[in-house]
ModelCIF file with pLDDT and N, C-alpha, C, O atoms, coordinates in Angstrom:
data_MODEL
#
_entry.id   MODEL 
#
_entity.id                         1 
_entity.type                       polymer 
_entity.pdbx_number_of_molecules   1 
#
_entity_poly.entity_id                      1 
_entity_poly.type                           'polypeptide(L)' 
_entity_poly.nstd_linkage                   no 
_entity_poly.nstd_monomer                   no 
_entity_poly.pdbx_seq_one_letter_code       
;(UNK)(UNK)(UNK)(UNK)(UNK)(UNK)(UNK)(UNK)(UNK)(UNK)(UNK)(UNK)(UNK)(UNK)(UNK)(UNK)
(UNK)(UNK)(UNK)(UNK)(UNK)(UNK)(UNK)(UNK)(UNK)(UNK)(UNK)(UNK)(UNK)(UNK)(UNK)(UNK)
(UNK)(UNK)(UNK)(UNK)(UNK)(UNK)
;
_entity_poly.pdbx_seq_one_letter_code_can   XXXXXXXXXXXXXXXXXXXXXXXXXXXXXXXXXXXXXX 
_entity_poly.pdbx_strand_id                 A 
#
loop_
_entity_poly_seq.entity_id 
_entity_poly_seq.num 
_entity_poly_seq.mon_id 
_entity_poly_seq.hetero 
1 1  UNK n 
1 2  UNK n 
1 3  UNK n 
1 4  UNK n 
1 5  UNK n 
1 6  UNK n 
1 7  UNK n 
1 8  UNK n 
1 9  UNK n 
1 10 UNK n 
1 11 UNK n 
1 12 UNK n 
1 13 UNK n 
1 14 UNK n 
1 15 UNK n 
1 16 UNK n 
1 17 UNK n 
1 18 UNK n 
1 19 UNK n 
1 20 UNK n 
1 21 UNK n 
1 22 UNK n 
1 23 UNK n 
1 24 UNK n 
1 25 UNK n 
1 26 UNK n 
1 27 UNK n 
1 28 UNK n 
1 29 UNK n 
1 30 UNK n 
1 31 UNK n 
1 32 UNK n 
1 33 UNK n 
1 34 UNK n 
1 35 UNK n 
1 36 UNK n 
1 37 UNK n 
1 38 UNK n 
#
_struct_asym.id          A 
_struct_asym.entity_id   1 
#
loop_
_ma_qa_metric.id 
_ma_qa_metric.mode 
_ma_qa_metric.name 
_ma_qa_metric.software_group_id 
_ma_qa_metric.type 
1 global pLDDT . pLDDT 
2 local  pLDDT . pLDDT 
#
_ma_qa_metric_global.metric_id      1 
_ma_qa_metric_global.metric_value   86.37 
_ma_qa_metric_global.model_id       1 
_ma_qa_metric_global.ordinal_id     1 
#
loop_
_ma_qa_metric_local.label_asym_id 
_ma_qa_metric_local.label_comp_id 
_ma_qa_metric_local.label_seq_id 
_ma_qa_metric_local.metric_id 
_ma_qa_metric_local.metric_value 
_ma_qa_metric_local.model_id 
_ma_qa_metric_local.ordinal_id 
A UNK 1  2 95.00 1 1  
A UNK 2  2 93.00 1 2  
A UNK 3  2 92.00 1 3  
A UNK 4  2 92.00 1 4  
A UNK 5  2 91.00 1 5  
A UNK 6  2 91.00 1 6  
A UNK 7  2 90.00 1 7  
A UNK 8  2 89.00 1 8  
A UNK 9  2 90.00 1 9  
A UNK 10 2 88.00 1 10 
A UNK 11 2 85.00 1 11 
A UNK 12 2 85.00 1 12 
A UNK 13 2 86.00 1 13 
A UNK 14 2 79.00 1 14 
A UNK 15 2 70.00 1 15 
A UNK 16 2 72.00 1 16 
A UNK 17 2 78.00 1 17 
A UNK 18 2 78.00 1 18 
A UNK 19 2 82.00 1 19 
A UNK 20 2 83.00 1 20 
A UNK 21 2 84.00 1 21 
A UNK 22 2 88.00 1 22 
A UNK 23 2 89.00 1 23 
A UNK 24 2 87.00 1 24 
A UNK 25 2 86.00 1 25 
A UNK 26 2 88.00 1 26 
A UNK 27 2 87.00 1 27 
A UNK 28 2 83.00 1 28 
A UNK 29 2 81.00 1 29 
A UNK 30 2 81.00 1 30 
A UNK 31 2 81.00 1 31 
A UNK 32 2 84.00 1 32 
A UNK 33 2 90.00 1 33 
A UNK 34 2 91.00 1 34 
A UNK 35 2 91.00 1 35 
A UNK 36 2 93.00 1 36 
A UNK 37 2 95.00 1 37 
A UNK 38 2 94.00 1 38 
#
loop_
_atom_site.group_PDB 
_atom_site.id 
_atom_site.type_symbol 
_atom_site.label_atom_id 
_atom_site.label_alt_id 
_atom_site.label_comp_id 
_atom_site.label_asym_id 
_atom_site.label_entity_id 
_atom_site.label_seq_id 
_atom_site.pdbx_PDB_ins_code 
_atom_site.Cartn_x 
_atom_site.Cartn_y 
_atom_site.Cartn_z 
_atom_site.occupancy 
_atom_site.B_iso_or_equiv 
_atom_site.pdbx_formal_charge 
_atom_site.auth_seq_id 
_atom_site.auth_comp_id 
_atom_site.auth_asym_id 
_atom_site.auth_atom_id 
_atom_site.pdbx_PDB_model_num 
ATOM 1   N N  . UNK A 1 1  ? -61.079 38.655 -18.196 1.00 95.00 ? 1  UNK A N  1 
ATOM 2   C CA . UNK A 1 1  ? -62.451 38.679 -17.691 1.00 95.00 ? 1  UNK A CA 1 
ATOM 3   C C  . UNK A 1 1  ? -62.420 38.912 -16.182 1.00 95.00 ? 1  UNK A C  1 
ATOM 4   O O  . UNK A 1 1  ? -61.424 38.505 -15.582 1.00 95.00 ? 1  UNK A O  1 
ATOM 5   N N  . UNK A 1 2  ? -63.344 39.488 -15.531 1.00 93.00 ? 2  UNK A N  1 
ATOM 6   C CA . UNK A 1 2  ? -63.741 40.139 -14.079 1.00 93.00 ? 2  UNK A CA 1 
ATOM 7   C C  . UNK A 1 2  ? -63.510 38.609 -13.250 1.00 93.00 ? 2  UNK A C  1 
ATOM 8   O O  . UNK A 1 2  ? -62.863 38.482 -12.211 1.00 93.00 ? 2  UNK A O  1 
ATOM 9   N N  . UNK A 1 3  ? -64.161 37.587 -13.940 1.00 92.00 ? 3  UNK A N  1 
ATOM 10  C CA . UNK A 1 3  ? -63.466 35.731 -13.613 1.00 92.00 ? 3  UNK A CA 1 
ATOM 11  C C  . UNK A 1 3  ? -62.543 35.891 -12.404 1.00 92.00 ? 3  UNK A C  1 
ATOM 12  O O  . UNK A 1 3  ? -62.637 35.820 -11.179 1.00 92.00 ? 3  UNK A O  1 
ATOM 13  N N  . UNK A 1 4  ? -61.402 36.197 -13.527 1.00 92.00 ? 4  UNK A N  1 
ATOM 14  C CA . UNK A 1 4  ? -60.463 35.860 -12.953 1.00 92.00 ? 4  UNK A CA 1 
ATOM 15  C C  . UNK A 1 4  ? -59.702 36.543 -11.560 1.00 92.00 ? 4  UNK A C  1 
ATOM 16  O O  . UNK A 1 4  ? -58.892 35.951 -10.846 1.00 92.00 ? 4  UNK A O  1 
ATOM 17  N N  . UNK A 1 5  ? -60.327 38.335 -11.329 1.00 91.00 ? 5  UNK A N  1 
ATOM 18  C CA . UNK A 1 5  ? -59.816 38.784 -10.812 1.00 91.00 ? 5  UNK A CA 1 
ATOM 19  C C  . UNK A 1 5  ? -60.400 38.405 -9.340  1.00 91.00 ? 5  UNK A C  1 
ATOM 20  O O  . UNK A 1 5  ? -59.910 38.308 -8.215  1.00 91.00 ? 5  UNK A O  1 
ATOM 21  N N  . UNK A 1 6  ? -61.833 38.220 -9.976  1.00 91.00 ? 6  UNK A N  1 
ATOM 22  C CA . UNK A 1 6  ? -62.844 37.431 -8.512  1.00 91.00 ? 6  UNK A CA 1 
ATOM 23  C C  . UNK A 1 6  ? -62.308 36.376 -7.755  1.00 91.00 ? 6  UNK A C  1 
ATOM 24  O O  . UNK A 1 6  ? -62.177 36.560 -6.545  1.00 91.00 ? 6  UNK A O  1 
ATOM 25  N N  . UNK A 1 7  ? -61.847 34.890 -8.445  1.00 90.00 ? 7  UNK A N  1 
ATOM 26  C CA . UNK A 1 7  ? -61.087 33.969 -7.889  1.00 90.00 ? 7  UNK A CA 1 
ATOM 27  C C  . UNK A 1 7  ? -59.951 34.197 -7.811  1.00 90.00 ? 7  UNK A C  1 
ATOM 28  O O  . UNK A 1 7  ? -59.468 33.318 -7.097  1.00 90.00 ? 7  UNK A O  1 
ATOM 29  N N  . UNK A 1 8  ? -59.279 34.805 -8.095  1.00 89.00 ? 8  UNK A N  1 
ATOM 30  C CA . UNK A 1 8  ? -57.666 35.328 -7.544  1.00 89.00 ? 8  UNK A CA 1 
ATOM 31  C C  . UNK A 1 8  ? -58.137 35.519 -6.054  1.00 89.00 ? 8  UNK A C  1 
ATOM 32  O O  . UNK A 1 8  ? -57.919 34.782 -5.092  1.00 89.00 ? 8  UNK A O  1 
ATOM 33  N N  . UNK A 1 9  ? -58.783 36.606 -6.110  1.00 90.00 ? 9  UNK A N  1 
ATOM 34  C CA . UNK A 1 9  ? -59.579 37.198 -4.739  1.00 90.00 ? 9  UNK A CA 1 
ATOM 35  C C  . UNK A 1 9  ? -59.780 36.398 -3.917  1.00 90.00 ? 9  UNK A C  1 
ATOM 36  O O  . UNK A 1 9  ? -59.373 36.589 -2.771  1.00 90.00 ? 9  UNK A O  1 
ATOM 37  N N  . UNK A 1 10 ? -60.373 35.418 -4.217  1.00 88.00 ? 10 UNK A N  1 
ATOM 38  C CA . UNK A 1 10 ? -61.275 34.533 -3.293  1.00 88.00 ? 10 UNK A CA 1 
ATOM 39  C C  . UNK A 1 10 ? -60.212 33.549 -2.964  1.00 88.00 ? 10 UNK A C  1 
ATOM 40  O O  . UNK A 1 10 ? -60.166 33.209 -1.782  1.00 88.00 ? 10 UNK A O  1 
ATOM 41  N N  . UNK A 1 11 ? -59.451 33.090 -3.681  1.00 85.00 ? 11 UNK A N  1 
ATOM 42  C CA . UNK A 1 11 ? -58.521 31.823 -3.228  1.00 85.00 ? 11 UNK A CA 1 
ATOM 43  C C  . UNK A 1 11 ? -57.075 32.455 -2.825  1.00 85.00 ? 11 UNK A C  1 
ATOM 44  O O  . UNK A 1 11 ? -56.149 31.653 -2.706  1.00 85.00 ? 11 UNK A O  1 
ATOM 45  N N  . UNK A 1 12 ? -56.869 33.560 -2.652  1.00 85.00 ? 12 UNK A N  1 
ATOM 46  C CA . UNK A 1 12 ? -55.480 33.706 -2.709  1.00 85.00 ? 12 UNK A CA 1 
ATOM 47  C C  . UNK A 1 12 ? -55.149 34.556 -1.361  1.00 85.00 ? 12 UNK A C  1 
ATOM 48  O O  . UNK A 1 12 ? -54.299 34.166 -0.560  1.00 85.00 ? 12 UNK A O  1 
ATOM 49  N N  . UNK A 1 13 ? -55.850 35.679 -1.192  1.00 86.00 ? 13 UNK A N  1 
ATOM 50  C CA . UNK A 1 13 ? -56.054 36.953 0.182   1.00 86.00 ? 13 UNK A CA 1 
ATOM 51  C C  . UNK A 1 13 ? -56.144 36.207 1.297   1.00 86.00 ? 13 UNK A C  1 
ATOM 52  O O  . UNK A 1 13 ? -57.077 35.513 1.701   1.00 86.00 ? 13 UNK A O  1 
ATOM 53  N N  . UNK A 1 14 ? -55.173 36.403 1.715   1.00 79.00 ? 14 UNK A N  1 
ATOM 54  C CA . UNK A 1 14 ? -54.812 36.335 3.448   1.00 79.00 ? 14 UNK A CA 1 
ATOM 55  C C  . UNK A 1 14 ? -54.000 37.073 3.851   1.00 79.00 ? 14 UNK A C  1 
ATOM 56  O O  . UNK A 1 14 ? -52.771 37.020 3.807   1.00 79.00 ? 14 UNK A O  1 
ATOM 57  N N  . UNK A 1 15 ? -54.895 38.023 4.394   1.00 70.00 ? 15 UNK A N  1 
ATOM 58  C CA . UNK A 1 15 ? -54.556 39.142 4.470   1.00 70.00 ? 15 UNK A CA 1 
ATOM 59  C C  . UNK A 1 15 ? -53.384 39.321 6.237   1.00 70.00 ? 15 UNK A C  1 
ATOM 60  O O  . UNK A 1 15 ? -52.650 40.149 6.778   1.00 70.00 ? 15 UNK A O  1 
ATOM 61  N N  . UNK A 1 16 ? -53.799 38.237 6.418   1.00 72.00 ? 16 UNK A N  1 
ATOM 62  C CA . UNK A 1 16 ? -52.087 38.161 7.523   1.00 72.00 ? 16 UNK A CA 1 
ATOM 63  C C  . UNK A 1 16 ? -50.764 37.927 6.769   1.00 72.00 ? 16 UNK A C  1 
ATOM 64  O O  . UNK A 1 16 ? -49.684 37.796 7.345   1.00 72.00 ? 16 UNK A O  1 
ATOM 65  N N  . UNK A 1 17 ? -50.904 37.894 5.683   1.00 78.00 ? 17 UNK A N  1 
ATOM 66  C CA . UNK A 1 17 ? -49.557 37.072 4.855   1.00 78.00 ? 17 UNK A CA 1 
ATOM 67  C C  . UNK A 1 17 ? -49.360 38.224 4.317   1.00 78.00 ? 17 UNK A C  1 
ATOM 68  O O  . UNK A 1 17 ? -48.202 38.617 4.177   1.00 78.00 ? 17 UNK A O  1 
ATOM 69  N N  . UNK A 1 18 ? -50.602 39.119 3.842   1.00 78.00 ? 18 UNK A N  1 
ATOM 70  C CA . UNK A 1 18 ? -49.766 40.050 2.592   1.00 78.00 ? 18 UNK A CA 1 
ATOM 71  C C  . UNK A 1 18 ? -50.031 39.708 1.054   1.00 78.00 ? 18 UNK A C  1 
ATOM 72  O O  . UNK A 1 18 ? -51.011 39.022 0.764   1.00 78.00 ? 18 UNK A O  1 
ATOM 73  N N  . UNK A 1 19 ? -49.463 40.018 0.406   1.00 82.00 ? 19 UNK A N  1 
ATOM 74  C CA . UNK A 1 19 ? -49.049 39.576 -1.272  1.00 82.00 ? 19 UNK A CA 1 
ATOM 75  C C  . UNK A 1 19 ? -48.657 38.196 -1.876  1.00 82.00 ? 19 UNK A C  1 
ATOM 76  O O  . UNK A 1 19 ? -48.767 37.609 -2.952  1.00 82.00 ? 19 UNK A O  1 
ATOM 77  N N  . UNK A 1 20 ? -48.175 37.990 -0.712  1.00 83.00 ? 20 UNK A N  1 
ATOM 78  C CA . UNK A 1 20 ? -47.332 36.547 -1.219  1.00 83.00 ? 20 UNK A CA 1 
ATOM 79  C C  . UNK A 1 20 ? -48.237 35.119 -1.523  1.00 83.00 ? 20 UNK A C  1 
ATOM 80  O O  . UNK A 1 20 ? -47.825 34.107 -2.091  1.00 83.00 ? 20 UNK A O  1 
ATOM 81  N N  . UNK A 1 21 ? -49.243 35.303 -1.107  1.00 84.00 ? 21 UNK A N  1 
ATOM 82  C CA . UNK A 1 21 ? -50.023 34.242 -1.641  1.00 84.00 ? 21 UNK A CA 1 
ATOM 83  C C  . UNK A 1 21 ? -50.962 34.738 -2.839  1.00 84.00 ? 21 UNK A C  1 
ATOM 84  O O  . UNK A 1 21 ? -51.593 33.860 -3.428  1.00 84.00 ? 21 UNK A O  1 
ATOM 85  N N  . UNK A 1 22 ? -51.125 36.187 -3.289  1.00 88.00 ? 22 UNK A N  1 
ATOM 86  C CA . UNK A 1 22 ? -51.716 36.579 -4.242  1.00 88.00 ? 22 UNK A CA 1 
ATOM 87  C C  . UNK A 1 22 ? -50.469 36.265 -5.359  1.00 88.00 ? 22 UNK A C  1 
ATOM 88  O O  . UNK A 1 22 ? -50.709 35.367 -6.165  1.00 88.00 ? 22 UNK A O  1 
ATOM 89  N N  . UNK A 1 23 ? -49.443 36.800 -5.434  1.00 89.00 ? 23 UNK A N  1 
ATOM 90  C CA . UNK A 1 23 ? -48.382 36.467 -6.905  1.00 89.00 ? 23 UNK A CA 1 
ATOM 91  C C  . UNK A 1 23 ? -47.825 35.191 -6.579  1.00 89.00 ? 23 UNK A C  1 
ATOM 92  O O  . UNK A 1 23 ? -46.777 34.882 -7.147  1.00 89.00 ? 23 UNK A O  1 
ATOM 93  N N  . UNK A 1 24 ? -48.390 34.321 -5.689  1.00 87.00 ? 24 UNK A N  1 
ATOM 94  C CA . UNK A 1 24 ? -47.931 32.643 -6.257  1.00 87.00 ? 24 UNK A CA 1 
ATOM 95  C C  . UNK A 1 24 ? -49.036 32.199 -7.058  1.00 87.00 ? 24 UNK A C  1 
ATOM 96  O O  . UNK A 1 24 ? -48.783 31.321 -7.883  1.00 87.00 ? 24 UNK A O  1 
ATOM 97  N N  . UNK A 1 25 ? -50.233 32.640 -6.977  1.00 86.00 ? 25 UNK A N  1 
ATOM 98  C CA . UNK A 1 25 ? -51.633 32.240 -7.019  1.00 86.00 ? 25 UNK A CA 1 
ATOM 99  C C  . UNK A 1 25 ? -51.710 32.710 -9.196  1.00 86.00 ? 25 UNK A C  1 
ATOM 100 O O  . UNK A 1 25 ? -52.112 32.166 -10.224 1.00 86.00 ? 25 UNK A O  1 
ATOM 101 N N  . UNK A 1 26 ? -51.126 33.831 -8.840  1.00 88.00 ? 26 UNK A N  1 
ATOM 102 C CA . UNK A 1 26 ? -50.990 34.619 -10.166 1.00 88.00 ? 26 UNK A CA 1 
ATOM 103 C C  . UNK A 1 26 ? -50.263 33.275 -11.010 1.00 88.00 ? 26 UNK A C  1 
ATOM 104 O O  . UNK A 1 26 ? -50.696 32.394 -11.753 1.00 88.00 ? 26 UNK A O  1 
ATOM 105 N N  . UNK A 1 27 ? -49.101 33.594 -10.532 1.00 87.00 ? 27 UNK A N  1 
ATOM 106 C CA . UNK A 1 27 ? -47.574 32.912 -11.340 1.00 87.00 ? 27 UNK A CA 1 
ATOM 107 C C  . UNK A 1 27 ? -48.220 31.406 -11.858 1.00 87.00 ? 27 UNK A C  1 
ATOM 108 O O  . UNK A 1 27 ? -48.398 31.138 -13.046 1.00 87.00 ? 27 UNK A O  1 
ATOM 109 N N  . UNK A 1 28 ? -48.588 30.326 -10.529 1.00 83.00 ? 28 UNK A N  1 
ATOM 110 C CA . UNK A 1 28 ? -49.282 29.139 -11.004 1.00 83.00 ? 28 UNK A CA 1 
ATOM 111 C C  . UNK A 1 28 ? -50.437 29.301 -12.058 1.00 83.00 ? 28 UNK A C  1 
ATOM 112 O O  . UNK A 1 28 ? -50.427 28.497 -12.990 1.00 83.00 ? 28 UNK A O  1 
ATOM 113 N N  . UNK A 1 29 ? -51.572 30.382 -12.012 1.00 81.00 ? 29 UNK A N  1 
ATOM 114 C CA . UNK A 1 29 ? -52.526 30.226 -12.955 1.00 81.00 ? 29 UNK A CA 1 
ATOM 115 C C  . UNK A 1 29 ? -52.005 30.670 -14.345 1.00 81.00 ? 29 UNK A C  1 
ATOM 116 O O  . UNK A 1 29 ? -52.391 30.033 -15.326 1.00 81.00 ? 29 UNK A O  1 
ATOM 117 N N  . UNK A 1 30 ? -50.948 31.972 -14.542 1.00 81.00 ? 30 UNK A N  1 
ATOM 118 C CA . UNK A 1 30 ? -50.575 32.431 -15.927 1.00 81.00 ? 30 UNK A CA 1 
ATOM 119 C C  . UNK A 1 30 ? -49.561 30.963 -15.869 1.00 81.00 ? 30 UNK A C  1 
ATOM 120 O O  . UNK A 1 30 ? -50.249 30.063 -16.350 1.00 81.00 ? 30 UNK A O  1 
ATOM 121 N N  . UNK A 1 31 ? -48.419 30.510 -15.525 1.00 81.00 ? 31 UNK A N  1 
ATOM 122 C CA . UNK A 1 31 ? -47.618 29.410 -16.134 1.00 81.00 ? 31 UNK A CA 1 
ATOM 123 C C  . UNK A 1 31 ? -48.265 28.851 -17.680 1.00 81.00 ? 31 UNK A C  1 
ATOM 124 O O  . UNK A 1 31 ? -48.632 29.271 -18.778 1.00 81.00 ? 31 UNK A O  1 
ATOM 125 N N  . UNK A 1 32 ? -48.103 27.567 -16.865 1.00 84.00 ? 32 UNK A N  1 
ATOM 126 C CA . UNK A 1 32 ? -48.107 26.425 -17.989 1.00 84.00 ? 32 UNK A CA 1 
ATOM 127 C C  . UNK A 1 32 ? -49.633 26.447 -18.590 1.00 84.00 ? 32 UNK A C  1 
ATOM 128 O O  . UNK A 1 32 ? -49.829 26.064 -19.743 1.00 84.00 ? 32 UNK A O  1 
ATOM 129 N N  . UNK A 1 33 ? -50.523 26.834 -17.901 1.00 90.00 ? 33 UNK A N  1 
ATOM 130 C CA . UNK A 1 33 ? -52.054 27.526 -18.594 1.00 90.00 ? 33 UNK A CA 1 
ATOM 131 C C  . UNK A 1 33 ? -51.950 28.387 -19.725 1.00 90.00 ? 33 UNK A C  1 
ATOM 132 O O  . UNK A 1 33 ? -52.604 27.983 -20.687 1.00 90.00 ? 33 UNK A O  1 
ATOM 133 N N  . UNK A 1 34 ? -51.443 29.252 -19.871 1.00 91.00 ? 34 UNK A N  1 
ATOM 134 C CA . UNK A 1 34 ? -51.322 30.356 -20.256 1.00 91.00 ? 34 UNK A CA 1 
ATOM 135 C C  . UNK A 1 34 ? -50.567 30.006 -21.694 1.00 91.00 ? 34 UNK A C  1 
ATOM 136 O O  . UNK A 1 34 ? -51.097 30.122 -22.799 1.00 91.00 ? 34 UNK A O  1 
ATOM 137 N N  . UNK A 1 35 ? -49.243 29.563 -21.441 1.00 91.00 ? 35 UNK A N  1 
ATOM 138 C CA . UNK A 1 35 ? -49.223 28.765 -22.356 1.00 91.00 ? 35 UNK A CA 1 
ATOM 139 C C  . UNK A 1 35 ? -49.470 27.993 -23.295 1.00 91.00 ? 35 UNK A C  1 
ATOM 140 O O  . UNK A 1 35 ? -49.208 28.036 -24.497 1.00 91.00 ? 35 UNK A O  1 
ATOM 141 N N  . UNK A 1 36 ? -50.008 27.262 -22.645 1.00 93.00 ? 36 UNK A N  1 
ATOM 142 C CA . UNK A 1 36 ? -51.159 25.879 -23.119 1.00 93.00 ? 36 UNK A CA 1 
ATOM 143 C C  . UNK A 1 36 ? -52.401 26.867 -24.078 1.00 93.00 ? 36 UNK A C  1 
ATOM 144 O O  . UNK A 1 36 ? -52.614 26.374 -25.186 1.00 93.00 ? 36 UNK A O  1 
ATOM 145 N N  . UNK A 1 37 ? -53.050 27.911 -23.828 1.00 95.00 ? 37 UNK A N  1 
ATOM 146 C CA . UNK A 1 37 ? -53.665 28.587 -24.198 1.00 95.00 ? 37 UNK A CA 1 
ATOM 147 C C  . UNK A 1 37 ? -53.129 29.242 -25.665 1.00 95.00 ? 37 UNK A C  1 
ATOM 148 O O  . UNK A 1 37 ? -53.440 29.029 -26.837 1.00 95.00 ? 37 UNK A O  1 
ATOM 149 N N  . UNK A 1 38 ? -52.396 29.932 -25.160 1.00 94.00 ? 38 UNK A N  1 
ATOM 150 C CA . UNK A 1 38 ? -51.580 30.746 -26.539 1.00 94.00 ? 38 UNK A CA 1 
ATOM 151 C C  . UNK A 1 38 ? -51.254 29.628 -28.166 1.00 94.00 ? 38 UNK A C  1 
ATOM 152 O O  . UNK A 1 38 ? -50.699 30.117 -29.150 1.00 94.00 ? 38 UNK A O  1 
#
């Protein structure tokens, strides 16, 4: 869902850092969620 790509967005972009707080942001929400889900 569009959800998720919005709050990725919103909690993760800092855009002095780069990427690296977008694929920790990723990695923590797919983990043990994702899981838990399936």
């Amino acid at each position: 869902h569009d959800s998720v790509l919005d709050e990725i967005y919103d909690n993760s972009v800092y855009p002095t850092q780069g990427t690296r707080p977008v694929f920790s942001s990723i990695h923590m929400m797919f983990g043990a969620p994702l899981s838990s889900g399936i």
